[in-house]
PDB file of N, CA and C in Angstrom:
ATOM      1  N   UNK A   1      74.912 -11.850  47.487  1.00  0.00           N
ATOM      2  CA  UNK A   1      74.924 -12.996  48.369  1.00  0.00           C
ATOM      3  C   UNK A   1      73.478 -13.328  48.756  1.00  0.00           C
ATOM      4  N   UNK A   2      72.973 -14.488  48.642  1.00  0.00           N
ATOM      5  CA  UNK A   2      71.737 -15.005  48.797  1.00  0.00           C
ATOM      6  C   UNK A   2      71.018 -15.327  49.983  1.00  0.00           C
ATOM      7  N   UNK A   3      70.447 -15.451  50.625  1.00  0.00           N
ATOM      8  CA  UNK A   3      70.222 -15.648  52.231  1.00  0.00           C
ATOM      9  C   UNK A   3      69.217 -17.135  51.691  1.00  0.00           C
ATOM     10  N   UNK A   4      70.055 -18.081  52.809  1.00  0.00           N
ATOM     11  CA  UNK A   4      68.894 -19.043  53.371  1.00  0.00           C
ATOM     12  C   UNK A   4      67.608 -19.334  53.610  1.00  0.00           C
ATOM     13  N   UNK A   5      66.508 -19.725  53.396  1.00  0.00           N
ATOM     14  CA  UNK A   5      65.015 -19.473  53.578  1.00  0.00           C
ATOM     15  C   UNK A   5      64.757 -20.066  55.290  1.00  0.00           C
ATOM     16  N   UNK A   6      65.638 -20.534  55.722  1.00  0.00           N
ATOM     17  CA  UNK A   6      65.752 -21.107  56.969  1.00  0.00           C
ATOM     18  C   UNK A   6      66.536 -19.599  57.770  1.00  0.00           C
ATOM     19  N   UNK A   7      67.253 -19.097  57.096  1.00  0.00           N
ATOM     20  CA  UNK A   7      67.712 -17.958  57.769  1.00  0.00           C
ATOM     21  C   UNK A   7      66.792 -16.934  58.354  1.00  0.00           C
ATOM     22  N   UNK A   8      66.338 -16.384  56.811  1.00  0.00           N
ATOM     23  CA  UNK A   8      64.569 -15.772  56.905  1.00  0.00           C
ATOM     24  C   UNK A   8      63.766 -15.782  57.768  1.00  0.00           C
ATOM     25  N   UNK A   9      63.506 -17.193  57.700  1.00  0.00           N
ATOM     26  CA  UNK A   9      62.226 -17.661  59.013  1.00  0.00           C
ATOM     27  C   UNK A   9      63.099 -17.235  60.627  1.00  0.00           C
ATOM     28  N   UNK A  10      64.348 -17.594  60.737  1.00  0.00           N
ATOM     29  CA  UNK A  10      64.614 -17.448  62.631  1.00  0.00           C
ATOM     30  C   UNK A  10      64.634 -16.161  62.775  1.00  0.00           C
ATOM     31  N   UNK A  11      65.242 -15.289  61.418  1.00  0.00           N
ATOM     32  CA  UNK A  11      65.614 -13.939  62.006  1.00  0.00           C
ATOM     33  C   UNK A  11      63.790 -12.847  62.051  1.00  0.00           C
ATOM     34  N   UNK A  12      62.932 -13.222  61.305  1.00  0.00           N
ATOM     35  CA  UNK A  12      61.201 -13.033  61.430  1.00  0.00           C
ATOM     36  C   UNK A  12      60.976 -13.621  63.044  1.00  0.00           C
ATOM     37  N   UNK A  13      61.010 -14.614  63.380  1.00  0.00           N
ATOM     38  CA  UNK A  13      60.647 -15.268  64.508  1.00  0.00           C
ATOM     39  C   UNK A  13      61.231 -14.454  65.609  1.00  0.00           C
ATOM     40  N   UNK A  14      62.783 -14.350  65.535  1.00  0.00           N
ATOM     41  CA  UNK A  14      63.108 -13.631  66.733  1.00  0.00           C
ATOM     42  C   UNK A  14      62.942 -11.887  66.670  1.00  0.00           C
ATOM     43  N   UNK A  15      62.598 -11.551  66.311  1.00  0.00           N
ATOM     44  CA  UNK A  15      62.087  -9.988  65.517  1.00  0.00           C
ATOM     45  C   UNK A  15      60.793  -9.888  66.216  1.00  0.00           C
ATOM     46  N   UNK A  16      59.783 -11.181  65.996  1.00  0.00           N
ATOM     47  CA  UNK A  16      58.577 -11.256  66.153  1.00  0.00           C
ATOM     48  C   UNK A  16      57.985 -12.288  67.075  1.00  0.00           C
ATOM     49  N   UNK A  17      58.551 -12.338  68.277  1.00  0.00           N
ATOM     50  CA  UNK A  17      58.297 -13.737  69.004  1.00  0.00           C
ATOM     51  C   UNK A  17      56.965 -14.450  68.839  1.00  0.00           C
ATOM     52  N   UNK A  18      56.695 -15.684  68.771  1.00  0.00           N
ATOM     53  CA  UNK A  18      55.489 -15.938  68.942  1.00  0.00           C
ATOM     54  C   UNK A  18      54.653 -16.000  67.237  1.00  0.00           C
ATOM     55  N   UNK A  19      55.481 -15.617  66.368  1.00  0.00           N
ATOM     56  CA  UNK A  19      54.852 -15.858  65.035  1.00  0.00           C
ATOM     57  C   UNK A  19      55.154 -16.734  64.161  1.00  0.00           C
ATOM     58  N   UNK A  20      54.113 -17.251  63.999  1.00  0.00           N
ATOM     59  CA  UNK A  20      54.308 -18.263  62.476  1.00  0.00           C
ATOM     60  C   UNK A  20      54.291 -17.757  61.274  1.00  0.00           C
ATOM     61  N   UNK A  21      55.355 -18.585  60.790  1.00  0.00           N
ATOM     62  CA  UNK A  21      56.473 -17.961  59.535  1.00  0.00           C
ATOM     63  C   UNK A  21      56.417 -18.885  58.687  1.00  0.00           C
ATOM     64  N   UNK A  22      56.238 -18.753  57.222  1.00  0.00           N
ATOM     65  CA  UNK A  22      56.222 -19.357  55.911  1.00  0.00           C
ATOM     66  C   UNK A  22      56.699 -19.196  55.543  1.00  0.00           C
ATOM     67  N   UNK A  23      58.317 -19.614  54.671  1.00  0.00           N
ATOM     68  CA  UNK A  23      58.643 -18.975  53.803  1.00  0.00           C
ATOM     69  C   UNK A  23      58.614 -19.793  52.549  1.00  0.00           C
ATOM     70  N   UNK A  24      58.660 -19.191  51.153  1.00  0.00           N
ATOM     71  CA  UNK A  24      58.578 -19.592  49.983  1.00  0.00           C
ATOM     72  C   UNK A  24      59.910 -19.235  48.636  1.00  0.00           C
ATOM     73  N   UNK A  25      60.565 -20.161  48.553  1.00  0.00           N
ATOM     74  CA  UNK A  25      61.627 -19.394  47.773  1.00  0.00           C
ATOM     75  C   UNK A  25      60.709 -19.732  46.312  1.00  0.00           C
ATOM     76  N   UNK A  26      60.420 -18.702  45.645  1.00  0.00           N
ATOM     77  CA  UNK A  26      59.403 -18.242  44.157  1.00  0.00           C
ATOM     78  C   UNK A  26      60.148 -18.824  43.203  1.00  0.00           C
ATOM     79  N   UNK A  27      61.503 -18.773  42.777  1.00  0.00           N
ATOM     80  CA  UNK A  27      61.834 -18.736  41.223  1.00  0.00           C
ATOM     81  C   UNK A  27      62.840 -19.971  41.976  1.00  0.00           C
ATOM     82  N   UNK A  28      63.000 -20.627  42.981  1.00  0.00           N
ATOM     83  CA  UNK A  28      64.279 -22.072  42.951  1.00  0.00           C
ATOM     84  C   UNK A  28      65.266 -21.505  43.627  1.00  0.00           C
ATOM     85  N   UNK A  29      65.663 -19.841  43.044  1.00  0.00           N
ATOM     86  CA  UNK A  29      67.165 -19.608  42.927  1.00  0.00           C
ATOM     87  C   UNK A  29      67.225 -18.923  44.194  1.00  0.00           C
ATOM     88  N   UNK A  30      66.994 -18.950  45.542  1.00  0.00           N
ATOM     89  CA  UNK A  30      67.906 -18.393  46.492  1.00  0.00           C
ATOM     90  C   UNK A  30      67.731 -16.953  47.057  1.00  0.00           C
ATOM     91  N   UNK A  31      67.168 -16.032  45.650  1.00  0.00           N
ATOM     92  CA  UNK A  31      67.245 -15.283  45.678  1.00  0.00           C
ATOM     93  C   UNK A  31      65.510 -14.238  45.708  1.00  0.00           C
ATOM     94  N   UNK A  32      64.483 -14.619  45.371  1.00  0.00           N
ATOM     95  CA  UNK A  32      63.608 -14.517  45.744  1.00  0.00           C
ATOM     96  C   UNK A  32      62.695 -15.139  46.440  1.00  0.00           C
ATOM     97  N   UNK A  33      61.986 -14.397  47.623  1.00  0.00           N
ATOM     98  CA  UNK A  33      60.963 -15.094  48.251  1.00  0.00           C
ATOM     99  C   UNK A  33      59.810 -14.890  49.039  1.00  0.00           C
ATOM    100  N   UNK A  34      58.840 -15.253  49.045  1.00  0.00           N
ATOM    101  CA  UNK A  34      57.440 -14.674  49.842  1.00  0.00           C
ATOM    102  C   UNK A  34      57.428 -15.303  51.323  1.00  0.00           C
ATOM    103  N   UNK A  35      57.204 -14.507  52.374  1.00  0.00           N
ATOM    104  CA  UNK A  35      56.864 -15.071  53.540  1.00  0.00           C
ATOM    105  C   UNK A  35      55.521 -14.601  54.153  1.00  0.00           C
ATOM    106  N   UNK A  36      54.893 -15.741  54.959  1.00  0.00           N
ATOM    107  CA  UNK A  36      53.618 -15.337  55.011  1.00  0.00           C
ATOM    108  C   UNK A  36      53.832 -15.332  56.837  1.00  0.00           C
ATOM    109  N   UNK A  37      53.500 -14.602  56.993  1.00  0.00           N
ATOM    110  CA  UNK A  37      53.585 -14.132  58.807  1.00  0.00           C
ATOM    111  C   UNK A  37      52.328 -13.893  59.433  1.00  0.00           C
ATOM    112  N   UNK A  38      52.303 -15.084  60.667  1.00  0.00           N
ATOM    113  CA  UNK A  38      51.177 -14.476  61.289  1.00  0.00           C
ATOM    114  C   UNK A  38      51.251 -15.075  62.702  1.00  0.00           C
ATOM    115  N   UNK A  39      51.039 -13.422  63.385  1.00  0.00           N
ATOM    116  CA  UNK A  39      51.040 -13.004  64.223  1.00  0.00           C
ATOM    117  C   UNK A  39      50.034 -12.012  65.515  1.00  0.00           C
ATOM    118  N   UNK A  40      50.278 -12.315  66.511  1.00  0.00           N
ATOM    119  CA  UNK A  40      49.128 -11.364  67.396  1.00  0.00           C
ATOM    120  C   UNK A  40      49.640 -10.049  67.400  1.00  0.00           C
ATOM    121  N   UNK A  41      50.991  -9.908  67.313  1.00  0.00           N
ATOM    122  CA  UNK A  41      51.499  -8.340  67.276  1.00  0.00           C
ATOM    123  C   UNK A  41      51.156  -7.784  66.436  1.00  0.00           C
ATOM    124  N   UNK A  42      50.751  -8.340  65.476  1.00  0.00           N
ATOM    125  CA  UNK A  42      50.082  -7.369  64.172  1.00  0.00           C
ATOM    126  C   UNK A  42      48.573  -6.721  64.652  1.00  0.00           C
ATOM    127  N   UNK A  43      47.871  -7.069  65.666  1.00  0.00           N
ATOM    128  CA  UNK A  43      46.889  -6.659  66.189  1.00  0.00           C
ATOM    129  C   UNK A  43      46.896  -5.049  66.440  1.00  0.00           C
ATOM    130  N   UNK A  44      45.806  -4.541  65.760  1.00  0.00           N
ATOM    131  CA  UNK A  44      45.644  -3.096  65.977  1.00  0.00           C
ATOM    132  C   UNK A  44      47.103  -2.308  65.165  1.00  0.00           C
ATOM    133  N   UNK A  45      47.539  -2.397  64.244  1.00  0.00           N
ATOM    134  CA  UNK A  45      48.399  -1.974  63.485  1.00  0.00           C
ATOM    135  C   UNK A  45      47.792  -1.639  62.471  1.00  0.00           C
ATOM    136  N   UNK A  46      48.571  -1.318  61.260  1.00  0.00           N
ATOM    137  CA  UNK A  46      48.065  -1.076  60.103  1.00  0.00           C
ATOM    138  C   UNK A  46      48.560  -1.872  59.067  1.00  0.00           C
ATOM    139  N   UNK A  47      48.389  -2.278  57.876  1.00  0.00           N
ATOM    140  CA  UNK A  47      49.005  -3.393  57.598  1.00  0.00           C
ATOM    141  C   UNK A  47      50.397  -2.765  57.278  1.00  0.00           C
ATOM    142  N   UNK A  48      50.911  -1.389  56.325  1.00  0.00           N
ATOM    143  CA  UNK A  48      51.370  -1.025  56.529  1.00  0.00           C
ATOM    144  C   UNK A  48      53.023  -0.933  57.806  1.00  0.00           C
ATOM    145  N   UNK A  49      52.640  -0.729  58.844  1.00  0.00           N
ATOM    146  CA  UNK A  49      53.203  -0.917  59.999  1.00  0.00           C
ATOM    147  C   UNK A  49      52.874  -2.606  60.883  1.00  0.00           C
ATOM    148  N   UNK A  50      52.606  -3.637  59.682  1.00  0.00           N
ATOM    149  CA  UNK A  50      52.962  -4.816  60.092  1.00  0.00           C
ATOM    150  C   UNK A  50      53.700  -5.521  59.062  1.00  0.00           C
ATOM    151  N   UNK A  51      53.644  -4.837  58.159  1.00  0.00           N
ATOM    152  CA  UNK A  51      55.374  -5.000  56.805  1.00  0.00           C
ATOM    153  C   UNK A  51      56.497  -4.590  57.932  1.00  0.00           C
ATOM    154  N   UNK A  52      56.411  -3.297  57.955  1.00  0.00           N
ATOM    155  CA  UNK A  52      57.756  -3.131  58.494  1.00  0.00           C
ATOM    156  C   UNK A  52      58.062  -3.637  59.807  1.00  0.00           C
ATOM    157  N   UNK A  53      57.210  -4.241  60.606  1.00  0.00           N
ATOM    158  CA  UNK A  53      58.093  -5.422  61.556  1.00  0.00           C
ATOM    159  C   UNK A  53      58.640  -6.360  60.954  1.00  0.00           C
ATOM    160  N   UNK A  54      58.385  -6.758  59.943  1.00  0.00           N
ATOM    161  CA  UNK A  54      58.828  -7.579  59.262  1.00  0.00           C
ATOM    162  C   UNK A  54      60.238  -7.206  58.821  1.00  0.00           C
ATOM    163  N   UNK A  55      60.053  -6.088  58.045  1.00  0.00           N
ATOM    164  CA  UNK A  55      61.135  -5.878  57.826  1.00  0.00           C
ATOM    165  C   UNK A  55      62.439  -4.967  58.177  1.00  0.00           C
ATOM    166  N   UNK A  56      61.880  -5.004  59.591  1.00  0.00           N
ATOM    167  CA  UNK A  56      62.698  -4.488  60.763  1.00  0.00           C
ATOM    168  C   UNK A  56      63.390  -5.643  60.907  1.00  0.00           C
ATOM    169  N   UNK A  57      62.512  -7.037  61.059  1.00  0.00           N
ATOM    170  CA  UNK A  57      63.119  -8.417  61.514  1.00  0.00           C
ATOM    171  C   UNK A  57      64.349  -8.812  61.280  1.00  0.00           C
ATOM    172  N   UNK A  58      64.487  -8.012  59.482  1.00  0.00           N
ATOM    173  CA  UNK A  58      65.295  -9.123  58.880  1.00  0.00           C
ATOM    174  C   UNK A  58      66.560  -8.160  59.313  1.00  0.00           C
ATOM    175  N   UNK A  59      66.651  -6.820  59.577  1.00  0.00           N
ATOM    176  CA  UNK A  59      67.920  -6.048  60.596  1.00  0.00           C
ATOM    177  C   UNK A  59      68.866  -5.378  59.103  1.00  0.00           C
ATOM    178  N   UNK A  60      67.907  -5.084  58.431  1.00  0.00           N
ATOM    179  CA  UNK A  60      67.962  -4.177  57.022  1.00  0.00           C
ATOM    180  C   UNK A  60      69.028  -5.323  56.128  1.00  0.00           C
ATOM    181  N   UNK A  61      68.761  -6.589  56.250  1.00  0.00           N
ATOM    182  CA  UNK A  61      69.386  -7.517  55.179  1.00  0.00           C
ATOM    183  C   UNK A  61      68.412  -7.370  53.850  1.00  0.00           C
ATOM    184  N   UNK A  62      67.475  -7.005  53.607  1.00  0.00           N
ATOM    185  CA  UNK A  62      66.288  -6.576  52.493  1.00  0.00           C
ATOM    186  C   UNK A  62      66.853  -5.427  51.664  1.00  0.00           C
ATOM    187  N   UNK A  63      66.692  -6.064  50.530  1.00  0.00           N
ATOM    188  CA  UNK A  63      67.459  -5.162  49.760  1.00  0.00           C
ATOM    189  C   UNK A  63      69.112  -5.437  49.381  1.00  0.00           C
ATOM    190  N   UNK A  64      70.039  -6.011  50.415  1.00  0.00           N
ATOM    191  CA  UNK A  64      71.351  -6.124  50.267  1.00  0.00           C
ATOM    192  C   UNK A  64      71.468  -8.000  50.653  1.00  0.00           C
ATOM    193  N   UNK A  65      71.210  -8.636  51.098  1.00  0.00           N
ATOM    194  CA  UNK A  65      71.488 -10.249  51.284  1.00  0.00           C
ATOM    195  C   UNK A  65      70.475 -10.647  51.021  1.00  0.00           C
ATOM    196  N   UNK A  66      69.763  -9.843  50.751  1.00  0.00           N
ATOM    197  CA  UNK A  66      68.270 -10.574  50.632  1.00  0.00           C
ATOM    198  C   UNK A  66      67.632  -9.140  49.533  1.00  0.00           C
ATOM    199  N   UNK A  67      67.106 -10.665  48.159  1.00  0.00           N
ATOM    200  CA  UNK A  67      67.111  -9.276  47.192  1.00  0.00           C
ATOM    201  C   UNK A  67      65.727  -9.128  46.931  1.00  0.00           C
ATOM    202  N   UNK A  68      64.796 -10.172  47.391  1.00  0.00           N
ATOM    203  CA  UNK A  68      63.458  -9.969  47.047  1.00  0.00           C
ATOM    204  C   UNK A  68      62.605 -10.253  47.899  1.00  0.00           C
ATOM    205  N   UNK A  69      61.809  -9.978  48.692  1.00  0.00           N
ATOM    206  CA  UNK A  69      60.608 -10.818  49.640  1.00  0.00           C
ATOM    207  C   UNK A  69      59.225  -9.671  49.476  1.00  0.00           C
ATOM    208  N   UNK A  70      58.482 -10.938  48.876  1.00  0.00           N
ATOM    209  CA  UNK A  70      56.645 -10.866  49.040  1.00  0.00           C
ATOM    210  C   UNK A  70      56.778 -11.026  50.276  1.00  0.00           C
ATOM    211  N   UNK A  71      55.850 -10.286  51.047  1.00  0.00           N
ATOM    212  CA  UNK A  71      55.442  -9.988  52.245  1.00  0.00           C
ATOM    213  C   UNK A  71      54.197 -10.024  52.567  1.00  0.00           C
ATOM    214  N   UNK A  72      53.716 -11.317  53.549  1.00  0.00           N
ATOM    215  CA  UNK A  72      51.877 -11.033  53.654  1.00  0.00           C
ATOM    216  C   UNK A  72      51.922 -11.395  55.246  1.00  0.00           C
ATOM    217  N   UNK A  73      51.185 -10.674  55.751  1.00  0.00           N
ATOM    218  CA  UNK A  73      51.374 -10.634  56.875  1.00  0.00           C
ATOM    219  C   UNK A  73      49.294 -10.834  57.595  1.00  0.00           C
ATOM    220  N   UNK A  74      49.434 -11.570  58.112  1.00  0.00           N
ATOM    221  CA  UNK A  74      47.923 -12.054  58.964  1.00  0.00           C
ATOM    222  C   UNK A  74      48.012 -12.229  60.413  1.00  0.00           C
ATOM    223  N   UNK A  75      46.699 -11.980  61.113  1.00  0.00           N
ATOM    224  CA  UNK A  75      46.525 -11.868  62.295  1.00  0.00           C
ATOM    225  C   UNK A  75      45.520 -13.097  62.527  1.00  0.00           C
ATOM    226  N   UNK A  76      45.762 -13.965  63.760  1.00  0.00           N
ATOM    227  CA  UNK A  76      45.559 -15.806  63.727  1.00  0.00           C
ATOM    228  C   UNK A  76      44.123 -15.138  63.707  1.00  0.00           C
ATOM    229  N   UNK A  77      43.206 -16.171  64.096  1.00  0.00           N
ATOM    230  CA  UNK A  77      41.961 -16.091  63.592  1.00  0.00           C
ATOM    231  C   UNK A  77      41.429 -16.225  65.054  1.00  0.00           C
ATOM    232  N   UNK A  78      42.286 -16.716  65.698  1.00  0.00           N
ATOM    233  CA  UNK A  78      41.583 -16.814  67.004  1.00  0.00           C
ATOM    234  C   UNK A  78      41.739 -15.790  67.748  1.00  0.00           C
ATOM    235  N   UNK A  79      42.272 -14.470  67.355  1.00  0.00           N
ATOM    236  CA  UNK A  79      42.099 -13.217  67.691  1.00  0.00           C
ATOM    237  C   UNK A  79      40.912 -12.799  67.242  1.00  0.00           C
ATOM    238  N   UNK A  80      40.307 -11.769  68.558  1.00  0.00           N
ATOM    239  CA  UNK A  80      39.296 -11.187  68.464  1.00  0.00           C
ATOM    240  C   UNK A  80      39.148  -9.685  68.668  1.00  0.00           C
ATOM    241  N   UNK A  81      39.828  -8.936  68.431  1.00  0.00           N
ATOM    242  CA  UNK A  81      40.251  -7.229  68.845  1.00  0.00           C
ATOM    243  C   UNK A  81      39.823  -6.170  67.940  1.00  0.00           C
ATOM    244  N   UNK A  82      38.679  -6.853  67.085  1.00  0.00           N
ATOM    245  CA  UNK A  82      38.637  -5.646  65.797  1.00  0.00           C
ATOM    246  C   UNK A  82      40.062  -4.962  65.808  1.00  0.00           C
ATOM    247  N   UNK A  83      40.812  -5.683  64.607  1.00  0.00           N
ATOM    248  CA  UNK A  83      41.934  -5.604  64.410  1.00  0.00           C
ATOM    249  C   UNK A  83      41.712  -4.404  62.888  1.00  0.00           C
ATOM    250  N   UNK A  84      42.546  -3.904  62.159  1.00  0.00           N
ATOM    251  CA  UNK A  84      43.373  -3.597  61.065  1.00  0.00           C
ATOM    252  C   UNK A  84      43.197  -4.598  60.102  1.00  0.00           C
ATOM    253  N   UNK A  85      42.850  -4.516  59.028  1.00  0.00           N
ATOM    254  CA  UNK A  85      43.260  -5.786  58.178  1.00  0.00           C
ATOM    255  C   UNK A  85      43.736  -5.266  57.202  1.00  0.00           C
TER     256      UNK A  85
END
């Protein structure tokens, strides 16, 4: 079963309040897709441990309703915290 790219983005957003969310369905079909996330919570993380908010977000639909997602995750620019990159 395929998940929505509109689905994607609310269930990232409410996971991650406050972040802007891209998503990209890659091949047309529904079934793969890249989202580009960026967020201040990613501040002082690792990038590492700013995937898996991500994919905490989606509430373990990754992998089973959702069969593919590129994951890039950025911190806005108008942060200044010597962050993680």
């Amino acid at each position: 079963m395929a998940m929505d790219a509109s689905e994607i983005e609310r269930m990232i957003r409410a996971g991650i309040p406050g972040a802007d969310v891209r998503i990209e369905d890659l091949r047309g079909d529904g079934d793969h897709y890249a989202a580009v996330v960026t967020a201040d919570a990613f501040v002082g993380k690792s990038r590492v441990m700013q995937h898996r908010m991500v994919q905490e977000a989606l509430q373990g639909k990754l992998g089973t309703d959702l069969h593919a997602l590129q994951i890039h995750t950025r911190i806005p620019d108008n942060t200044d915290k010597g962050t993680i990159q």
